[in-house]
C-alpha atoms as a PDB file:
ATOM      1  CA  UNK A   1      77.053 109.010  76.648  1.00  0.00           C
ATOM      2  CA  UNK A   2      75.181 109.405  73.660  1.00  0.00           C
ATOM      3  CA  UNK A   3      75.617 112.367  71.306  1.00  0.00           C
ATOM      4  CA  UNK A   4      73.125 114.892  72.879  1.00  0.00           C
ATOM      5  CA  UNK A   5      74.158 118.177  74.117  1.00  0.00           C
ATOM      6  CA  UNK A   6      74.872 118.287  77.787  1.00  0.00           C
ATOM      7  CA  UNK A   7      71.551 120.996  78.238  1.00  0.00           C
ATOM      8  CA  UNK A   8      69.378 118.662  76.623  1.00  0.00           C
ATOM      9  CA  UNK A   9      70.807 115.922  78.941  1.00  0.00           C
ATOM     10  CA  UNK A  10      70.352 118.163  81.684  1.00  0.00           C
ATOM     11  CA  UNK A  11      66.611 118.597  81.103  1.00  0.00           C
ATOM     12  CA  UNK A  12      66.062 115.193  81.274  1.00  0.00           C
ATOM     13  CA  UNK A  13      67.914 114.642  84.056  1.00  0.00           C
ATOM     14  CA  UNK A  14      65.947 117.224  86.599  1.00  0.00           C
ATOM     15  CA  UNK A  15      62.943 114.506  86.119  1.00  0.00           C
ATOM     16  CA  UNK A  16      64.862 111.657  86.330  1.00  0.00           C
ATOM     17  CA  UNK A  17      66.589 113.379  89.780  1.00  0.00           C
ATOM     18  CA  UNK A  18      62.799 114.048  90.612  1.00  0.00           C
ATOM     19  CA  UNK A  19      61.816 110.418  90.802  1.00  0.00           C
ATOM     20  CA  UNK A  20      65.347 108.996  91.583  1.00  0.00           C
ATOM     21  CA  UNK A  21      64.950 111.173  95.040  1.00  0.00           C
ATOM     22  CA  UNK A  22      61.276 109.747  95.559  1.00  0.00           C
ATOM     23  CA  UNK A  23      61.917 106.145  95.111  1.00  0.00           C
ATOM     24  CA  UNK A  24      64.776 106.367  97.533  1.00  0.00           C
ATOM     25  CA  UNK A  25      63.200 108.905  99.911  1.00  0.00           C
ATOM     26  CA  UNK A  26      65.568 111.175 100.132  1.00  0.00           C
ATOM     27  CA  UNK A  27      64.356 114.377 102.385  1.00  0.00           C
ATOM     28  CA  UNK A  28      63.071 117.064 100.062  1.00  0.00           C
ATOM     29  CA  UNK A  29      65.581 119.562  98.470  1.00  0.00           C
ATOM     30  CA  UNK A  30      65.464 123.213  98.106  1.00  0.00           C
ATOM     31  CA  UNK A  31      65.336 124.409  94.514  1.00  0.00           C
ATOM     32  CA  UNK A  32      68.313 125.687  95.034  1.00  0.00           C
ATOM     33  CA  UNK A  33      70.116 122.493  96.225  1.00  0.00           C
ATOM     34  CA  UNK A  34      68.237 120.829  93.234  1.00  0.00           C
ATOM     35  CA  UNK A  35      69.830 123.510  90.586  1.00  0.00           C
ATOM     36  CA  UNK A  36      73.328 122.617  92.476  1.00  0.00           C
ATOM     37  CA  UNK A  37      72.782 119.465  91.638  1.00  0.00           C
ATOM     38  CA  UNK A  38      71.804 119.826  88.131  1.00  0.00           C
ATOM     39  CA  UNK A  39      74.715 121.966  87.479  1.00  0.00           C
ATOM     40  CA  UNK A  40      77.411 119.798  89.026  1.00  0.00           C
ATOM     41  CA  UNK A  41      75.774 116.903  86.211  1.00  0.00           C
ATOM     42  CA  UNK A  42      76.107 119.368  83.673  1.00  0.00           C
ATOM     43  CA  UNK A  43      79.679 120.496  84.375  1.00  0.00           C
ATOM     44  CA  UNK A  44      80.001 116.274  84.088  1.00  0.00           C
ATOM     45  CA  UNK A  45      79.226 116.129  81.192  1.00  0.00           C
ATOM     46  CA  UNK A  46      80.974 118.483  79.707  1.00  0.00           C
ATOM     47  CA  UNK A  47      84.083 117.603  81.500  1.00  0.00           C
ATOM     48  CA  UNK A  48      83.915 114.294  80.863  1.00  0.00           C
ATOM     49  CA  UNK A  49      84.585 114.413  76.975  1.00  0.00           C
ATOM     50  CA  UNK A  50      88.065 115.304  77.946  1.00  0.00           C
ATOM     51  CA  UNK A  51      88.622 113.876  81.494  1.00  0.00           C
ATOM     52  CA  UNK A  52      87.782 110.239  82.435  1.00  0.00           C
ATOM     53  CA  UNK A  53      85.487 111.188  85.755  1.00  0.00           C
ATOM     54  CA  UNK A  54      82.388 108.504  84.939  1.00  0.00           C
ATOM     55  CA  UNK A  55      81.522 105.967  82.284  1.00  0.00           C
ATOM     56  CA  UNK A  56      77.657 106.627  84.261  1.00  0.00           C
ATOM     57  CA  UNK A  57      76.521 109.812  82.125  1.00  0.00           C
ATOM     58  CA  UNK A  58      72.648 109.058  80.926  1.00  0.00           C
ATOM     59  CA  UNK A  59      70.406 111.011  83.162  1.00  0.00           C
ATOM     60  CA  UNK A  60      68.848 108.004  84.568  1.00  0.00           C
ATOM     61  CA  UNK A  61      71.468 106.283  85.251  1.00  0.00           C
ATOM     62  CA  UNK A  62      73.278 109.300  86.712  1.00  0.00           C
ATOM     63  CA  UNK A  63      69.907 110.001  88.885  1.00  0.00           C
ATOM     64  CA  UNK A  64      70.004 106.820  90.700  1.00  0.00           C
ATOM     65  CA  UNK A  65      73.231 105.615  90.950  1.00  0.00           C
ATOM     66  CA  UNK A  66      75.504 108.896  91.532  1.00  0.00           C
ATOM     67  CA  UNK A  67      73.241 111.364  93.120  1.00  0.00           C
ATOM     68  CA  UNK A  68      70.145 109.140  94.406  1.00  0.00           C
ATOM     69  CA  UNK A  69      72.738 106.994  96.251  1.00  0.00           C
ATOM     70  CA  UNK A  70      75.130 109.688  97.387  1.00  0.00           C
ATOM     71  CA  UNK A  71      72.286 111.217  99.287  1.00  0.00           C
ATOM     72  CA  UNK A  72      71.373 107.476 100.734  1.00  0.00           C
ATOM     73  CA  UNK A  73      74.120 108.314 103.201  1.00  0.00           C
ATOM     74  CA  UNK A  74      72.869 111.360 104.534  1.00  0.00           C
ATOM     75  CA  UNK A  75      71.131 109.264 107.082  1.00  0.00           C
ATOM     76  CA  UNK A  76      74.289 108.248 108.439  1.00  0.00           C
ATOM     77  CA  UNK A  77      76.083 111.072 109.188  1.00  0.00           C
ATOM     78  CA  UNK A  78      74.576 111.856 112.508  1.00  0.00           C
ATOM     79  CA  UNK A  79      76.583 114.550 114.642  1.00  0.00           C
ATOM     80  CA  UNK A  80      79.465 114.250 112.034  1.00  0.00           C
ATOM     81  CA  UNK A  81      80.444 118.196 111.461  1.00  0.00           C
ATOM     82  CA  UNK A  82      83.645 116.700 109.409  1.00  0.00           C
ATOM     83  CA  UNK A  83      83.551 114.565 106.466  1.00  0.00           C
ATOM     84  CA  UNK A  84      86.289 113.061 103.906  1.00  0.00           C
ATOM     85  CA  UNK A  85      85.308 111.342 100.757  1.00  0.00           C
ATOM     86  CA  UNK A  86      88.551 109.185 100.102  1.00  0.00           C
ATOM     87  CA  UNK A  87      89.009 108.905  96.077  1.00  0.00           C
ATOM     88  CA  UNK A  88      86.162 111.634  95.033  1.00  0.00           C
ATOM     89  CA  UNK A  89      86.096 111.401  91.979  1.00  0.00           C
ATOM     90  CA  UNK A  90      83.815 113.277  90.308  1.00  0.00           C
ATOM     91  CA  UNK A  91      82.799 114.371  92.884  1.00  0.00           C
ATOM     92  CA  UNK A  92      80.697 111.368  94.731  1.00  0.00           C
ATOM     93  CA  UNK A  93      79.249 111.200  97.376  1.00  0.00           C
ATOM     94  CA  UNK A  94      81.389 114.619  98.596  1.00  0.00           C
ATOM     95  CA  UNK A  95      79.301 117.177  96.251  1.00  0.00           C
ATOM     96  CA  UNK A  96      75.373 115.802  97.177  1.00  0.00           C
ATOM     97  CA  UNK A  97      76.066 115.428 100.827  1.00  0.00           C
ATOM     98  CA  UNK A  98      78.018 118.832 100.610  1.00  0.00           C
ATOM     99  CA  UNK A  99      74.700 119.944  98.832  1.00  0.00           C
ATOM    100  CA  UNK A 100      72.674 118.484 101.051  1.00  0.00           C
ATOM    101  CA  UNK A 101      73.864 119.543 104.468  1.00  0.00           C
ATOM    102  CA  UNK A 102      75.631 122.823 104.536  1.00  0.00           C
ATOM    103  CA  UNK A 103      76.745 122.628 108.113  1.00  0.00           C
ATOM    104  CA  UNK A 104      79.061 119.844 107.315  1.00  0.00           C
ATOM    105  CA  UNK A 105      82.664 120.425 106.309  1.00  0.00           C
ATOM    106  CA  UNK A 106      83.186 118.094 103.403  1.00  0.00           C
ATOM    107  CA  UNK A 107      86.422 117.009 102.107  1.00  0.00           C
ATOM    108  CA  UNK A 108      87.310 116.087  98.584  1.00  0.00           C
ATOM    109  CA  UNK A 109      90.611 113.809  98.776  1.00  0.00           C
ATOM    110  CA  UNK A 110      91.719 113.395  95.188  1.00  0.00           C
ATOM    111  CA  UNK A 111      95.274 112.455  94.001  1.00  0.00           C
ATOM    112  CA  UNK A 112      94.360 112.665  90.487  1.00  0.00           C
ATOM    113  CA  UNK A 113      95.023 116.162  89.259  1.00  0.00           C
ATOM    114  CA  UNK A 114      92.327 116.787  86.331  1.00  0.00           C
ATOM    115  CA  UNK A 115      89.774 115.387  88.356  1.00  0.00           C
ATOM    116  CA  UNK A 116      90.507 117.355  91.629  1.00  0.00           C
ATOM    117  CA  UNK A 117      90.349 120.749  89.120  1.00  0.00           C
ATOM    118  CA  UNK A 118      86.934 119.477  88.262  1.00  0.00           C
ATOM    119  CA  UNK A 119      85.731 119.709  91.969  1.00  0.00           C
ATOM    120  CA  UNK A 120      87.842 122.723  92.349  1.00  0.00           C
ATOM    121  CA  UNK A 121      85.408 124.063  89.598  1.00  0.00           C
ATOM    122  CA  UNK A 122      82.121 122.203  90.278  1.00  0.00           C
ATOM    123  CA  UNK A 123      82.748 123.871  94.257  1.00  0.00           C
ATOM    124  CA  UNK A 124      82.696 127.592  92.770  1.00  0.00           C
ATOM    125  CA  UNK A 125      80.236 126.844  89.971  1.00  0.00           C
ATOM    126  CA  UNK A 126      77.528 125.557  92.777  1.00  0.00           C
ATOM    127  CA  UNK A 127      78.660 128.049  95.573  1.00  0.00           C
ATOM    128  CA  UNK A 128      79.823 125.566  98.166  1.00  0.00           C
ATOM    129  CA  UNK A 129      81.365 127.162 100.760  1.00  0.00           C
ATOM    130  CA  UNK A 130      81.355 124.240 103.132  1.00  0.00           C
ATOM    131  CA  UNK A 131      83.178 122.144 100.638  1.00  0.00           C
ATOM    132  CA  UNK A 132      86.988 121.897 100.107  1.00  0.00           C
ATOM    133  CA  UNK A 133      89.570 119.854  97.727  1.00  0.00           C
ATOM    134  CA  UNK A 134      92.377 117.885  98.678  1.00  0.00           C
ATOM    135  CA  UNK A 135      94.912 116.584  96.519  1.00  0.00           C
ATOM    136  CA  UNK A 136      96.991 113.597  98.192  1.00  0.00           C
ATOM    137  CA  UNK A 137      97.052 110.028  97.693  1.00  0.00           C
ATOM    138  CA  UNK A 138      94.962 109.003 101.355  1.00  0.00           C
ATOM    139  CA  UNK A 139      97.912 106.749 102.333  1.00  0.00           C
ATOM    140  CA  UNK A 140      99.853 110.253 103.155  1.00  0.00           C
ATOM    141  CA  UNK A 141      97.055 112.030 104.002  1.00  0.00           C
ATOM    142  CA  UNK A 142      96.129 113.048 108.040  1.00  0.00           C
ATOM    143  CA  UNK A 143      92.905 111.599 108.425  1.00  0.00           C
ATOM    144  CA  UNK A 144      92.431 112.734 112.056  1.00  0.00           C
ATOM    145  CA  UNK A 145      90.959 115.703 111.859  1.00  0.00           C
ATOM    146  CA  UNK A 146      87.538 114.056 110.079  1.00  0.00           C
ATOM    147  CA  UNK A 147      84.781 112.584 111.674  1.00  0.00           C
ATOM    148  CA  UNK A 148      83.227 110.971 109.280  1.00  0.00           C
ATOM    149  CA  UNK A 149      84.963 109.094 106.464  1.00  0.00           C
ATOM    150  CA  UNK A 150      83.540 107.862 103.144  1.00  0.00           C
ATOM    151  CA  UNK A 151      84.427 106.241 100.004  1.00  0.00           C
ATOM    152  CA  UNK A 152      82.151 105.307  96.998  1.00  0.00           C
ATOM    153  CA  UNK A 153      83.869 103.644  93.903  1.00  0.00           C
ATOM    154  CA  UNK A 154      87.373 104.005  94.610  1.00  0.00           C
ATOM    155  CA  UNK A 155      89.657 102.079  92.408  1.00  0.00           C
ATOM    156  CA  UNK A 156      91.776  99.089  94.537  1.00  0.00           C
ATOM    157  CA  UNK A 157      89.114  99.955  97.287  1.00  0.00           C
ATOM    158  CA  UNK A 158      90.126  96.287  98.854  1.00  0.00           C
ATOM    159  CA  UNK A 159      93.336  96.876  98.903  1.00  0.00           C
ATOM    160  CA  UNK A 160      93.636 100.333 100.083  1.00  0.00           C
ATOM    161  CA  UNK A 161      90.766 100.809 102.424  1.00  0.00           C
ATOM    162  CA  UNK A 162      91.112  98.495 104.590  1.00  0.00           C
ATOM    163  CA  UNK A 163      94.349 100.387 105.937  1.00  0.00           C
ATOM    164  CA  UNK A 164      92.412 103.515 106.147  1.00  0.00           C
ATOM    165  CA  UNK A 165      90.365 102.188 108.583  1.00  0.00           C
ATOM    166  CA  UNK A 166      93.091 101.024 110.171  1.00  0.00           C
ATOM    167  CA  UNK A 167      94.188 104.150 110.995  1.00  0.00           C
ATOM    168  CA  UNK A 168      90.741 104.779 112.797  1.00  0.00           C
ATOM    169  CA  UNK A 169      90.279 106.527 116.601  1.00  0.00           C
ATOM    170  CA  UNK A 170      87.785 106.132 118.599  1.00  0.00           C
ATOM    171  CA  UNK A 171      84.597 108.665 117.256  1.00  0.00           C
ATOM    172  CA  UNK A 172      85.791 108.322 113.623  1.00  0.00           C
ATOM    173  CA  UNK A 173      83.511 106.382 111.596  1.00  0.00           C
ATOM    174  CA  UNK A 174      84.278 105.000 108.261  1.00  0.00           C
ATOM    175  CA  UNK A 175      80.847 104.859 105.285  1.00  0.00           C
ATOM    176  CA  UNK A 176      81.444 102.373 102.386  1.00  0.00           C
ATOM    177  CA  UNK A 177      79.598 102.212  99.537  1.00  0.00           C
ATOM    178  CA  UNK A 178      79.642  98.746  98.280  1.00  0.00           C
ATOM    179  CA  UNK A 179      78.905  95.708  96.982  1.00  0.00           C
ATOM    180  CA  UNK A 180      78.190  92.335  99.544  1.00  0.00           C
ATOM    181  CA  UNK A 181      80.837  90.938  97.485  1.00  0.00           C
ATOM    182  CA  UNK A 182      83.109  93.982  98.473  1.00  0.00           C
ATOM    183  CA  UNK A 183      82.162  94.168 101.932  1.00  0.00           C
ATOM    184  CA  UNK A 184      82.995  90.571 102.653  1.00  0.00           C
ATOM    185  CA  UNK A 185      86.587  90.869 101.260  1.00  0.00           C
ATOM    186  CA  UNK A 186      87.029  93.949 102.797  1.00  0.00           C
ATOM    187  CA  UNK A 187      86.424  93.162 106.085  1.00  0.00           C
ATOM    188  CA  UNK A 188      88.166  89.372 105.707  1.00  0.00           C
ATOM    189  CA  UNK A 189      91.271  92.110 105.503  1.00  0.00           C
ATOM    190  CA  UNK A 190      90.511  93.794 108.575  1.00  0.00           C
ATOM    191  CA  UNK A 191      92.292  93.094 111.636  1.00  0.00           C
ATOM    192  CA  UNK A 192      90.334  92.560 115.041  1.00  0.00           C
ATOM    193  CA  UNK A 193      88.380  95.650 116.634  1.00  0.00           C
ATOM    194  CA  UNK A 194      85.890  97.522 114.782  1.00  0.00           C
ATOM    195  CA  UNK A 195      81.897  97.118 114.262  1.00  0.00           C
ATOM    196  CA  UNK A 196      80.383  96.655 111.116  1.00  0.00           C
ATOM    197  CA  UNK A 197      76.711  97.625 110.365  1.00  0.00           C
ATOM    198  CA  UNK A 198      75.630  96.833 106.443  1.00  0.00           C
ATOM    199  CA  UNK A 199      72.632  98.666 105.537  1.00  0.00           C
ATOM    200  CA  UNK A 200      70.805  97.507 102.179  1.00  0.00           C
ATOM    201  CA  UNK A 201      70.548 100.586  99.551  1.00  0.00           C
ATOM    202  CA  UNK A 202      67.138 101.646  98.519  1.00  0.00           C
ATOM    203  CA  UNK A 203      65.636 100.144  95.281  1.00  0.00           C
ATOM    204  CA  UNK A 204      68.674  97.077  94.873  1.00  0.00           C
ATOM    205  CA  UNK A 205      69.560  94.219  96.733  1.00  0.00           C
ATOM    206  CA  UNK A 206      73.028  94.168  95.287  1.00  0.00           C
ATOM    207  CA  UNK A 207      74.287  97.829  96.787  1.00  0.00           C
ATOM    208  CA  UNK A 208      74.794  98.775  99.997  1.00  0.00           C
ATOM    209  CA  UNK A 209      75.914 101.399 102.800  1.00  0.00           C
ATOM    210  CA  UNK A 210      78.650  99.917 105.509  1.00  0.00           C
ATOM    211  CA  UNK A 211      79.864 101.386 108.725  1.00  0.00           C
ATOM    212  CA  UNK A 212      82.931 100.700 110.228  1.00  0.00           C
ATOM    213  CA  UNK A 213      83.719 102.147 113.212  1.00  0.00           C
ATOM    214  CA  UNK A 214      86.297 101.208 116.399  1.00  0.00           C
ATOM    215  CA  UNK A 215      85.008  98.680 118.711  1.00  0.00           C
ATOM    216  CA  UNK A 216      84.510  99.965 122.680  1.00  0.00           C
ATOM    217  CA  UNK A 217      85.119  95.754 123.046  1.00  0.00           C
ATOM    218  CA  UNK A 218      88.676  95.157 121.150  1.00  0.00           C
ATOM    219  CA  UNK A 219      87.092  93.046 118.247  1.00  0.00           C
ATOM    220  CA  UNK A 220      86.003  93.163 115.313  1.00  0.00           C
ATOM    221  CA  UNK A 221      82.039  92.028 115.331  1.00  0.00           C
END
């Protein structure tokens, strides 16, 4: 991040956000969800000269690949009412979906203490009230209650993931951000019995949105 305050930052991120949203075509936001937005980036910033959340700070950057892609999955929530974001972060993709459809009850699962005050913080800064932290490490956590589950950037995400979805019923689905490199050695871990749809992320042909979800036929496909 370069040496400019986190305002002026900010102002140049509300027109990269602007452009970021139309090259993806993301739905329009309210100015309200867009000053949620631009508030959670600020709070970022500012957080992030003490607490590792992101090495992605420049507004551009930030635009597309935190918030622009976050929102890509809005698409594939569906019916979901229920959603978990395994390894938030810094709040990605749990605070733009959370933003972005109220009526969803979005989960932050966060074992790392710092960063899980930050979307403690970032949730009463922007007014969420459909948005909630969790701190746990997912391996302990009761994923059952979720309908949706997501994970963007988690660290070991090959390693740990893969058991997550594991743990799957019938009617959960599972959203990966990723990599085609990631999703092929993800699901090479994967035991028979789940569907996998790959959906190519706006604007790259490197990025993508996966979802896993059980198989009605007992294999994996």
């Amino acid at each position: 991040m370069s040496n400019r305050a986190p305002q002026e930052a900010a102002e140049e991120f509300v027109t990269a956000l602007t452009k970021a949203l139309a090259d993806y075509q993301i739905p329009e936001l309210s100015a309200a969800q867009r000053a949620q937005l631009v508030t959670h980036y600020r709070m970022m910033l500012v957080w992030n000269r003490r607490t590792n959340l992101t090495r992605i700070t420049e507004p551009d950057e930030a635009a597309r690949l935190h918030y622009a892609d976050s929102l890509a999955g809005e698409g594939f929530i569906g019916a979901a009412r229920s959603l978990l974001d395994i390894g938030s972060g810094a709040g990605f993709p749990a605070i733009p979906l959370a933003v972005l459809r109220p009526e969803v009850r979005v989960t932050a699962l966060e074992a790392n203490q710092k960063k899980a005050l930050f979307l403690a913080e970032a949730r009463d800064a922007l007014g969420l009230a459909n948005f909630e932290v969790a701190t746990a490490r997912v391996e302990s956590f009761d994923l059952s209650p979720f309908e949706l589950l997501t994970s963007r950037a988690l660290d070991r995400a090959e390693e740990i993931l893969p058991e997550v979805v594991e743990r799957m019923t019938a009617g959960q689905r599972f959203m990966l951000y990723c990599t085609n490199e990631l999703l092929d050695k993800f699901s090479a871990r994967l035991q028979a019995g789940f569907t996998i749809q790959a959906h190519a992320m706006p604007q790259t042909s490197s990025r993508l949105i996966a979802i896993f979800a059980v198989s009605p036929f007992g294999q994996k496909q």
